[in-house]
C-alpha atoms as a PDB file:
ATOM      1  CA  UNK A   1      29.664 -24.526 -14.771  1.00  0.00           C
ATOM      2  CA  UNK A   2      33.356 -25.307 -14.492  1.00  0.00           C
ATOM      3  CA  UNK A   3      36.093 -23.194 -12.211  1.00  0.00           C
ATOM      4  CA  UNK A   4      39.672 -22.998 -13.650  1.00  0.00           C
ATOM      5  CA  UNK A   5      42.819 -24.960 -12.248  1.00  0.00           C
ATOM      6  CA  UNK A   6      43.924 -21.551 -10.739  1.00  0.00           C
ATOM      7  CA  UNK A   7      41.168 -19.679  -9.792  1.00  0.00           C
ATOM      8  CA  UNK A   8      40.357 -23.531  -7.980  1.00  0.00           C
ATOM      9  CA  UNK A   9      44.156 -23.881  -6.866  1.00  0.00           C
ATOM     10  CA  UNK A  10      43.491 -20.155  -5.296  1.00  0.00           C
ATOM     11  CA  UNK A  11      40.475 -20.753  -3.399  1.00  0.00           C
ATOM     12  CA  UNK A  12      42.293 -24.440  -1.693  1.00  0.00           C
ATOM     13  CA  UNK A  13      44.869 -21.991  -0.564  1.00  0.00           C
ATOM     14  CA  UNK A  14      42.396 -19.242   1.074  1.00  0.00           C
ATOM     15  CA  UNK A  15      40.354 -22.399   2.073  1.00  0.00           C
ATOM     16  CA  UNK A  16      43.412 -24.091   3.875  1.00  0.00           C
ATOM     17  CA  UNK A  17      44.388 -20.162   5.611  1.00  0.00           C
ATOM     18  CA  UNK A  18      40.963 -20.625   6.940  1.00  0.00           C
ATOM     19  CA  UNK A  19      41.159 -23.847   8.382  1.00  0.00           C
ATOM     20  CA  UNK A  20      38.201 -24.623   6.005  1.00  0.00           C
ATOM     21  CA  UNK A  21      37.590 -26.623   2.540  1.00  0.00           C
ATOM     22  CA  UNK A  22      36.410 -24.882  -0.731  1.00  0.00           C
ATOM     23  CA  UNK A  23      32.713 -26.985  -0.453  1.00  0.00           C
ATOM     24  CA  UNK A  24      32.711 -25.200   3.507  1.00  0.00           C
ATOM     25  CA  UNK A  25      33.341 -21.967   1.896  1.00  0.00           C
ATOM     26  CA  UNK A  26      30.625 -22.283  -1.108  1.00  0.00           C
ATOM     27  CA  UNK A  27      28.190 -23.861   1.422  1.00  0.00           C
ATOM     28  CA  UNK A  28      28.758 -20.649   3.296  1.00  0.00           C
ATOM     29  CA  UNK A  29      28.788 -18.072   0.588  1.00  0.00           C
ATOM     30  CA  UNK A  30      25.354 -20.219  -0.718  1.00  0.00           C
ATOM     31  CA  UNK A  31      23.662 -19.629   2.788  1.00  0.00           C
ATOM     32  CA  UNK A  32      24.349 -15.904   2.964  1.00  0.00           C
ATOM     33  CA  UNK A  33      23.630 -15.402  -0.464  1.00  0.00           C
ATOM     34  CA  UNK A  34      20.053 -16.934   0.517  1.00  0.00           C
ATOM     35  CA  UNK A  35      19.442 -15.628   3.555  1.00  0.00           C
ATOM     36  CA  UNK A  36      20.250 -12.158   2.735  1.00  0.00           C
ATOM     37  CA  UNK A  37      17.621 -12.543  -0.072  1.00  0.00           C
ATOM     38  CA  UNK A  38      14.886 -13.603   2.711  1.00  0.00           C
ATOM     39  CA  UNK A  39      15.959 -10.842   5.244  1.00  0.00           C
ATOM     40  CA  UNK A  40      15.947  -8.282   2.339  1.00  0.00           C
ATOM     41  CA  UNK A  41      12.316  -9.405   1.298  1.00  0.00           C
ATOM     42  CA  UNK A  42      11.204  -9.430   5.036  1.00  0.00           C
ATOM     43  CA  UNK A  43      12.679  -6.001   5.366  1.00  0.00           C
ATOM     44  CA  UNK A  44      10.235  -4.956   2.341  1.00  0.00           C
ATOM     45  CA  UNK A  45       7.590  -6.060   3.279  1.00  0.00           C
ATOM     46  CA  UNK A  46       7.929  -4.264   6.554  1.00  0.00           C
ATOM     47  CA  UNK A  47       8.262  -1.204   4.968  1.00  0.00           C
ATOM     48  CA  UNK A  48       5.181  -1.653   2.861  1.00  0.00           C
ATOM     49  CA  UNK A  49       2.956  -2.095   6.188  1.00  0.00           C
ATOM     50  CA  UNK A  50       4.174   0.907   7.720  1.00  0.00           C
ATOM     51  CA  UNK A  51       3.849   3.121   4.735  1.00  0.00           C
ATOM     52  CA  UNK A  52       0.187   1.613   4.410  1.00  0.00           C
ATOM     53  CA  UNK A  53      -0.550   1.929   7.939  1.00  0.00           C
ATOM     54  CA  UNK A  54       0.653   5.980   7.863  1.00  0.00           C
ATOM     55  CA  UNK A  55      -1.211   6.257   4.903  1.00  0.00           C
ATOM     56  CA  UNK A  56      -4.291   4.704   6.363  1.00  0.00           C
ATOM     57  CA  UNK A  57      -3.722   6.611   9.851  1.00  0.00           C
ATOM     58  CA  UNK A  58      -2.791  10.321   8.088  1.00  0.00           C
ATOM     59  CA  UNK A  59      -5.218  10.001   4.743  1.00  0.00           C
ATOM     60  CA  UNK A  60      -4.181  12.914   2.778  1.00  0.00           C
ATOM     61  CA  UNK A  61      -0.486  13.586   4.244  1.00  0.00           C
ATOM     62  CA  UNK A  62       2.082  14.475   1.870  1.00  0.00           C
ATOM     63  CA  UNK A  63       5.597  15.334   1.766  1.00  0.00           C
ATOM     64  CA  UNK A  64       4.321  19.024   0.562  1.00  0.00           C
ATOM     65  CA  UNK A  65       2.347  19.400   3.547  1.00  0.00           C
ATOM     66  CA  UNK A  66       5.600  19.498   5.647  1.00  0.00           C
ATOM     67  CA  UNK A  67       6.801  22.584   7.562  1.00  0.00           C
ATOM     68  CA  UNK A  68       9.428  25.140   6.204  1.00  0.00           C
ATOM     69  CA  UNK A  69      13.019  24.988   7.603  1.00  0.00           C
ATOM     70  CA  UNK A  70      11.957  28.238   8.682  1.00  0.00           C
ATOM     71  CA  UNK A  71       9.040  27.169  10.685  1.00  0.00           C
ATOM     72  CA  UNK A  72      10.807  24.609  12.173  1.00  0.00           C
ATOM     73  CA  UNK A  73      13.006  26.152  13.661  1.00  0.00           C
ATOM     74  CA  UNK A  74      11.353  28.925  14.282  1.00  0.00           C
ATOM     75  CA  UNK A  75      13.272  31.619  13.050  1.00  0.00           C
ATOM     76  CA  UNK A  76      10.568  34.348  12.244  1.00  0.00           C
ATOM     77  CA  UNK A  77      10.048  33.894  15.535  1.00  0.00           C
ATOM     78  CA  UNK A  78      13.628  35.726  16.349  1.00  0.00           C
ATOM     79  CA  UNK A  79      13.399  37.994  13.472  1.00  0.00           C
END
């Protein structure tokens, strides 16, 4: 892959504003990029236990089952 004159000229400028070097900058965009990929998987994965474990600890629940607003609140109780 090859970056334009400018669009390279550009990022020496923001680099320089920095205090940093283009390679810094990719090297740091790279990292995140990766990293955010790993926490993002980790985070699924997480998520997958706990549904499993509600669904193993509540068999049958469902979203259906849940109570009115009504009920919730108990407003027939002040009607």
């Amino acid at each position: 892959m090859t970056v334009d004159d400018e669009l390279y000229r550009q990022a020496r400028v923001r680099a320089a504003e920095e205090g940093s070097t283009v390679s810094a900058m990719v090297r740091a965009f790279l990292q995140g990029l990766v990293q955010g990929d790993a926490r993002f998987r980790r985070l699924q994965r997480e998520q997958e236990a706990v549904i499993e474990r509600i669904r193993q600890e509540h068999p049958g629940f469902a979203a259906s089952d849940r109570l009115s607003r009504d009920d919730v609140h108990g407003r027939d109780a002040l009607r």
